[in-house]
Protein backbone atom coordinates (compact mmCIF):
# COMPACT_ATOMS: atom_id res chain seq x y z
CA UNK A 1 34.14 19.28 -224.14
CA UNK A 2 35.23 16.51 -226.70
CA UNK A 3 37.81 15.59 -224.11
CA UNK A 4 35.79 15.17 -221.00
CA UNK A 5 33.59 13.01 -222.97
CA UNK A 6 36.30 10.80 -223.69
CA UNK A 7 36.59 10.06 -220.15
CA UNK A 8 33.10 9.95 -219.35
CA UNK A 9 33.24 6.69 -221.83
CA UNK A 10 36.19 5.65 -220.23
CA UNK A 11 34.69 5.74 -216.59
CA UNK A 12 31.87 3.88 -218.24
CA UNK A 13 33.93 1.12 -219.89
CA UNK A 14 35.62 0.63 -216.82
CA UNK A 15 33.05 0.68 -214.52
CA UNK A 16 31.57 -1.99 -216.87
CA UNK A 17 34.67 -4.65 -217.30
CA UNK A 18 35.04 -4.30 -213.18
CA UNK A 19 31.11 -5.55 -212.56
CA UNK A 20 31.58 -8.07 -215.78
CA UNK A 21 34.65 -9.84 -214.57
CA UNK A 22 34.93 -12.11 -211.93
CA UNK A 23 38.43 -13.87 -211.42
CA UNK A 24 38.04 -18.17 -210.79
CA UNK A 25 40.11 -18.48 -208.23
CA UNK A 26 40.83 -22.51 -208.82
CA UNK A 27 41.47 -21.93 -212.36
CA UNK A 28 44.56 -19.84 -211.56
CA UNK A 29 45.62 -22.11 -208.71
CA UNK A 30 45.50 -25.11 -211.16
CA UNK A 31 47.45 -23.57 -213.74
CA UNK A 32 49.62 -22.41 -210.69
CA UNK A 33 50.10 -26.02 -209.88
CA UNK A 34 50.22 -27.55 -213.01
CA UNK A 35 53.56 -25.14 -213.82
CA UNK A 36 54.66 -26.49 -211.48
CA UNK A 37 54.34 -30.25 -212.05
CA UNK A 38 56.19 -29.44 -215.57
CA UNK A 39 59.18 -28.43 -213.71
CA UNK A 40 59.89 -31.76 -211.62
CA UNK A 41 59.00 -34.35 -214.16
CA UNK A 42 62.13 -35.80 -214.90
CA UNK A 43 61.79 -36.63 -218.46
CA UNK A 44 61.02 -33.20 -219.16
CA UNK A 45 63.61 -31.33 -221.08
CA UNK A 46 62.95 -27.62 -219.96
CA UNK A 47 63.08 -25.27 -222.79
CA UNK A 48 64.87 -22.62 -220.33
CA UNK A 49 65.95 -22.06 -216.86
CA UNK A 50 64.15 -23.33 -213.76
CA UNK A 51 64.43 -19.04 -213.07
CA UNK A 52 62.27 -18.24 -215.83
CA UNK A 53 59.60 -20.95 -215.04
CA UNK A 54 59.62 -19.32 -211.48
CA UNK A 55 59.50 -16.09 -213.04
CA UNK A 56 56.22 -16.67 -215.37
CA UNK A 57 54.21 -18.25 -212.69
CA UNK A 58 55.27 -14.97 -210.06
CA UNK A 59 54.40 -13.16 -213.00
CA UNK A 60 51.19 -14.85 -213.71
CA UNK A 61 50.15 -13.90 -210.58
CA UNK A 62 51.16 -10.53 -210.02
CA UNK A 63 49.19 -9.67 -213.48
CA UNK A 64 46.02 -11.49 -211.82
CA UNK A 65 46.72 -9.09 -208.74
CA UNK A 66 47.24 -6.23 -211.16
CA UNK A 67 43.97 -6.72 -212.73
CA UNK A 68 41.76 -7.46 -209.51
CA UNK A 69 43.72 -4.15 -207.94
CA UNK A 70 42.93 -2.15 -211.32
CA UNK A 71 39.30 -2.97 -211.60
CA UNK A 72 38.59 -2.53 -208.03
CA UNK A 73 39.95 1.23 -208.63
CA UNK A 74 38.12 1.57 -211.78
CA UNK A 75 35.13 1.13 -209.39
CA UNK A 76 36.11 3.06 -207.06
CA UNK A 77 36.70 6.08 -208.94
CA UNK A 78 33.46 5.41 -211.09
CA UNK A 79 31.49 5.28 -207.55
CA UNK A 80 33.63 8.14 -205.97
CA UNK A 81 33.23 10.48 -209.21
CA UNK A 82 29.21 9.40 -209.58
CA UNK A 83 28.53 10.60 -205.73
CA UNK A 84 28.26 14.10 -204.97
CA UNK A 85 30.56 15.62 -202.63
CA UNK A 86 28.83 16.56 -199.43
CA UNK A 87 30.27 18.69 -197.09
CA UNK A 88 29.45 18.24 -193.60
CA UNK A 89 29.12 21.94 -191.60
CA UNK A 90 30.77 21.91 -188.11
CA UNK A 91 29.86 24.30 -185.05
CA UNK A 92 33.02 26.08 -184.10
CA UNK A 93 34.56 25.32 -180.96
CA UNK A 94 32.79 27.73 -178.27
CA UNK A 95 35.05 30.36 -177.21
CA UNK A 96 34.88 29.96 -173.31
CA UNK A 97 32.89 33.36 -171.85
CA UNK A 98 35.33 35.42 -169.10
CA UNK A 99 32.41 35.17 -167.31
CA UNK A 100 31.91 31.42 -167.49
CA UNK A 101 34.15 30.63 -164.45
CA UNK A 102 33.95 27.80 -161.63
CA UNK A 103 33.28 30.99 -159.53
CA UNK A 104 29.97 31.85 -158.57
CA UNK A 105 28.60 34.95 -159.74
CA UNK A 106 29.50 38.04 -158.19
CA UNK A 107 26.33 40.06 -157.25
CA UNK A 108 26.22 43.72 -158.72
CA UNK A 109 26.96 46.73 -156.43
CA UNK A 110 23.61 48.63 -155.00
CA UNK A 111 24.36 52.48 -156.43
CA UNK A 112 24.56 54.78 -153.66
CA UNK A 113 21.29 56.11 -153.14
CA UNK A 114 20.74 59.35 -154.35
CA UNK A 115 20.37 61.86 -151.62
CA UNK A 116 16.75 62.60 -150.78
CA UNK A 117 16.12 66.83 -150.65
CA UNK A 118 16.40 66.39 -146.60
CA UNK A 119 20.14 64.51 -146.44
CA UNK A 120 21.49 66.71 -148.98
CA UNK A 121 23.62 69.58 -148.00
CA UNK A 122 22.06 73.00 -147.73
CA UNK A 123 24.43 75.92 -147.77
CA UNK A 124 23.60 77.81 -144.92
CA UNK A 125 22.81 81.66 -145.93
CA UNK A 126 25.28 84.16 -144.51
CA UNK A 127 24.68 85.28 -140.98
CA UNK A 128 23.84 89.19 -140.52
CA UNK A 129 26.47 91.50 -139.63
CA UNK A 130 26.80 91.27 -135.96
CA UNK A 131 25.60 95.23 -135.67
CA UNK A 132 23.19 95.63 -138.11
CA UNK A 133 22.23 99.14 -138.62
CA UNK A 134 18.37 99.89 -138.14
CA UNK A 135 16.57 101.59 -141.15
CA UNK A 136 15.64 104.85 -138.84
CA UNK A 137 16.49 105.29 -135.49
CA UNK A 138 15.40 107.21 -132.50
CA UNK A 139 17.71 109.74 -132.61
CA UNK A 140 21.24 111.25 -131.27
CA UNK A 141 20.58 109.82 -127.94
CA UNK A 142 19.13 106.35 -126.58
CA UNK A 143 19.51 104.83 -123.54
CA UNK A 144 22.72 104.99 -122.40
CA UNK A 145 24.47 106.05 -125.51
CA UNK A 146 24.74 109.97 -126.71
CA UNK A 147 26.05 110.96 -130.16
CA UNK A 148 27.24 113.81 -132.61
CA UNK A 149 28.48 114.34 -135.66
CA UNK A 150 30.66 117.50 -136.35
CA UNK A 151 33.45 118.80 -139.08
CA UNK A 152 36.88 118.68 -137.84
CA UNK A 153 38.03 123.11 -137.44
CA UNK A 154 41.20 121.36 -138.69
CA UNK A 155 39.31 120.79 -142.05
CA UNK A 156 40.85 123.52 -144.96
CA UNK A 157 40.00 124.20 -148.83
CA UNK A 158 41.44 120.63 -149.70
CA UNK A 159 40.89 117.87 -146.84
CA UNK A 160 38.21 117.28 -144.29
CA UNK A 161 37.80 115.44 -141.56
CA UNK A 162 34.05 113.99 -140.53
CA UNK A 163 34.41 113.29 -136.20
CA UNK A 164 31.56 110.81 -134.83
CA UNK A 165 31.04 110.87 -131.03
CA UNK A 166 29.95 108.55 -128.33
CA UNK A 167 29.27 108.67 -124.88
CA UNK A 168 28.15 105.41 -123.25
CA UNK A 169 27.49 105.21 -119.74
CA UNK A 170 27.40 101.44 -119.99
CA UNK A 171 30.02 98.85 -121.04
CA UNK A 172 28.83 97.85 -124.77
CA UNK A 173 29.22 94.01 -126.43
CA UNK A 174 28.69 94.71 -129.97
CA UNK A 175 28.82 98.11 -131.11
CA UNK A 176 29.12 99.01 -135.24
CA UNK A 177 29.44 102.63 -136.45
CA UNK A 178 29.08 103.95 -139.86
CA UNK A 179 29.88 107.60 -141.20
CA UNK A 180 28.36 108.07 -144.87
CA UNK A 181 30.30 111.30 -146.38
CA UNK A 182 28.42 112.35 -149.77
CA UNK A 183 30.02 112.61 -152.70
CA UNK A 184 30.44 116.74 -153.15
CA UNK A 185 33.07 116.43 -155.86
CA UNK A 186 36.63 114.97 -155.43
CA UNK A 187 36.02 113.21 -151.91
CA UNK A 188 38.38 110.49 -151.86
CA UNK A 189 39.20 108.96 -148.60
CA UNK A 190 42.75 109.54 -146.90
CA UNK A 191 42.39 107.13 -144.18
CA UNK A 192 40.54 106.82 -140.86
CA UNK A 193 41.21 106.29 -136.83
CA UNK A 194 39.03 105.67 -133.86
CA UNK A 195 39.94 106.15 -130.46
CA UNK A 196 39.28 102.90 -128.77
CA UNK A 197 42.03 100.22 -129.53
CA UNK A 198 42.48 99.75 -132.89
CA UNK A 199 42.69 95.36 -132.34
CA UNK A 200 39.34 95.53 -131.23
CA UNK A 201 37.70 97.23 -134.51
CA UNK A 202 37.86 95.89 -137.83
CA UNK A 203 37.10 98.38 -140.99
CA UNK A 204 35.82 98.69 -144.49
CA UNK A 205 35.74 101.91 -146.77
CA UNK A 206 33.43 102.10 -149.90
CA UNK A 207 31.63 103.95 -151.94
CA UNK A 208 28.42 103.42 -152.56
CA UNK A 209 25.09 105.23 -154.03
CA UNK A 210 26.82 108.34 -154.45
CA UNK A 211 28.75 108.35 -150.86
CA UNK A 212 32.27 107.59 -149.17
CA UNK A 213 30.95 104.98 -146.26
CA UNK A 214 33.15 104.31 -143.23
CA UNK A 215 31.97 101.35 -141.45
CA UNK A 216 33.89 100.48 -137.72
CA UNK A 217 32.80 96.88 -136.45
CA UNK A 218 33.31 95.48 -132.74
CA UNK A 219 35.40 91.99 -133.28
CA UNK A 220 33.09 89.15 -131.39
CA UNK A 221 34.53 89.26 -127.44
CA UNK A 222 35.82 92.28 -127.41
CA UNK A 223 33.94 95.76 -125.58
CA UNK A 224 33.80 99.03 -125.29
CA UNK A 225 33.73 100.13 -121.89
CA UNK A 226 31.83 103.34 -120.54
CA UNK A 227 33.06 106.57 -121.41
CA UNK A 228 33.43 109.11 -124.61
CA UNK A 229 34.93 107.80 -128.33
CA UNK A 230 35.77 109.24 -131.35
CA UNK A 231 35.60 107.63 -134.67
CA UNK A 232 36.80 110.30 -137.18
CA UNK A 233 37.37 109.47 -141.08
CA UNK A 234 39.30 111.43 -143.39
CA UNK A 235 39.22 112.87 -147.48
CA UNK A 236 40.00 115.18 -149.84
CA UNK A 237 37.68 117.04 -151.37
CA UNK A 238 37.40 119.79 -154.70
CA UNK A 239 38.99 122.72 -153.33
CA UNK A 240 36.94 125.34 -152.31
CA UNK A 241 34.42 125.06 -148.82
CA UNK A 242 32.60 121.92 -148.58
CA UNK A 243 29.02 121.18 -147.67
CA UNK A 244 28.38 118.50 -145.16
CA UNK A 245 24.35 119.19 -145.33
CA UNK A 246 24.47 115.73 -147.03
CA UNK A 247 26.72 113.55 -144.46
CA UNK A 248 25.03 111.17 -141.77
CA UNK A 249 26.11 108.92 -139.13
CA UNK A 250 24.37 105.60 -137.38
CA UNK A 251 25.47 103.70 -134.54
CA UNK A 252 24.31 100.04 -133.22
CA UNK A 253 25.11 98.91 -130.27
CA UNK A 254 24.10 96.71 -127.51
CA UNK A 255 24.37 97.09 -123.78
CA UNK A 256 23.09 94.80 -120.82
CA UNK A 257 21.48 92.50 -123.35
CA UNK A 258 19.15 95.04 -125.50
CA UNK A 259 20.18 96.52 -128.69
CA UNK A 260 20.49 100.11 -128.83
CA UNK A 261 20.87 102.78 -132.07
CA UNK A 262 21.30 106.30 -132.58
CA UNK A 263 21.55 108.50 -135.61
CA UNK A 264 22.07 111.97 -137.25
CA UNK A 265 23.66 114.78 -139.07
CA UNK A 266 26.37 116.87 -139.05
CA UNK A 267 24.42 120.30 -137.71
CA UNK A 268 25.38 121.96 -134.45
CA UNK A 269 24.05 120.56 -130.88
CA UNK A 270 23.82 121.24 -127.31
CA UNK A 271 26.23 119.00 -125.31
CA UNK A 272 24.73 119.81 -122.52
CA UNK A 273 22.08 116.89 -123.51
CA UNK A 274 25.01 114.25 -123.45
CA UNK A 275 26.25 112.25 -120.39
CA UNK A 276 29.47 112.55 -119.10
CA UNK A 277 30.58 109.21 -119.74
CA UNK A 278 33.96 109.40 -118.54
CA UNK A 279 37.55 110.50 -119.89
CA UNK A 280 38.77 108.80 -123.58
């Protein structure tokens, strides 16, 4: 503390002797020139060199210099030190936006419009089987068709053998059969035939609600011409005699544009009642 007093007085001092003195410029020139008289006179004996009378008045005027130069930085400081520091805040150079080009702007992309309920896609629902089998139908015989369901004689204590017959006096465009063989105990299916070509038919065996179904499907362009067919499907069964109270057949078919059906069991018939539709 002590110590920066001491310079505060100092500063002050300073500061003081710089505004007090002010140098008289002739004065020094005249003492300047008067030196200089001394040396040329001739009856002047010179106490020392001409070098050293050179020297005082260069040094004369260097310590004049010396004193101007000191109190003008005496002031100075005192004025520098006296006058708060201020600091002046600058705005940072502006970064240059990527977006700030010589370009002009680049409108936004529309969003694709959100399909409305009638452009979106609608998943069509499966089309019908191309036979559908009615719920009832009229019967063994309609039409042109005639049918019958029997139990192959070839049938023993261990496999059976369910035939389905038609007689069609017309050529058919779509036809579908289906043999349902209830499930007695044991009946597992062993295969299947038909006797129209076997390109023309595709088929599916499952079981379902308690029976072993057989379904026989026209392919689209293909027919069945007029005549008698057999569709038989085979299984094994729990050995023993089986019951076939419980088996049922349907047939759909269609023949000079109108859809035709038949159905029914596996009990005995006449054949008289059926049309001889031709050889198979």
């Amino acid at each position: 503390m002590m110590r920066r007093d001491v310079h505060d007085e100092l500063r002050a001092r300073l500061h003081e002797a710089a505004e007090a003195h002010q140098p008289n410029r002739e004065r020094i020139l005249a003492r300047v020139e008067r030196g200089m008289a001394e040396q040329t006179r001739p009856d002047h004996r010179a106490t020392r060199p001409p070098v050293y009378g050179w020297f005082r008045v260069v040094t004369a005027t260097a310590a004049v210099a010396g004193v101007l130069a000191v109190g003008g930085y005496a002031v100075a400081s005192a004025v520098k030190e006296d006058t708060p520091q201020q600091t002046v805040a600058t705005s940072p150079t502006p970064t240059p936006s990527p977006d700030a080009t010589s370009r002009a702007p680049v409108p936004p992309v529309s969003p694709k419009p959100k399909p409305t309920p009638e452009s979106r896609e609608t998943t069509k629902p499966p089309s019908p089987p191309a036979n559908p089998l009615p719920p009832t139908a009229k019967g063994e015989e309609d039409g042109p068709l005639w049918s019958d369901g029997s139990v192959d004689p070839h049938s023993n204590d261990f496999w059976a053998q369910s035939n389905l017959t038609l007689k069609t006096s017309e050529q058919l465009t779509a036809l579908t059969v289906q043999l349902k063989v209830a499930q007695t105990g044991g009946v597992t299916s062993t295969g299947a035939w038909r006797s129209p070509p076997e390109d023309d038919f595709t088929l599916t065996v499952e079981e379902k609600d308690g029976f072993v179904v057989y379904t026989w499907v026209l392919k689209d362009g293909r027919t069945v011409r007029a005549g008698e067919w057999v569709f038989a499907g085979q299984y094994d069964h729990e050995r023993g005699g089986r019951d076939a109270g419980d088996d049922s057949y349907a047939m759909t078919a269609t023949a000079g544009g109108e859809q035709l059906s038949v159905a029914g069991d596996f009990a005995g018939h006449d054949d008289n009642s059926g049309t001889d539709a031709g050889d198979s």
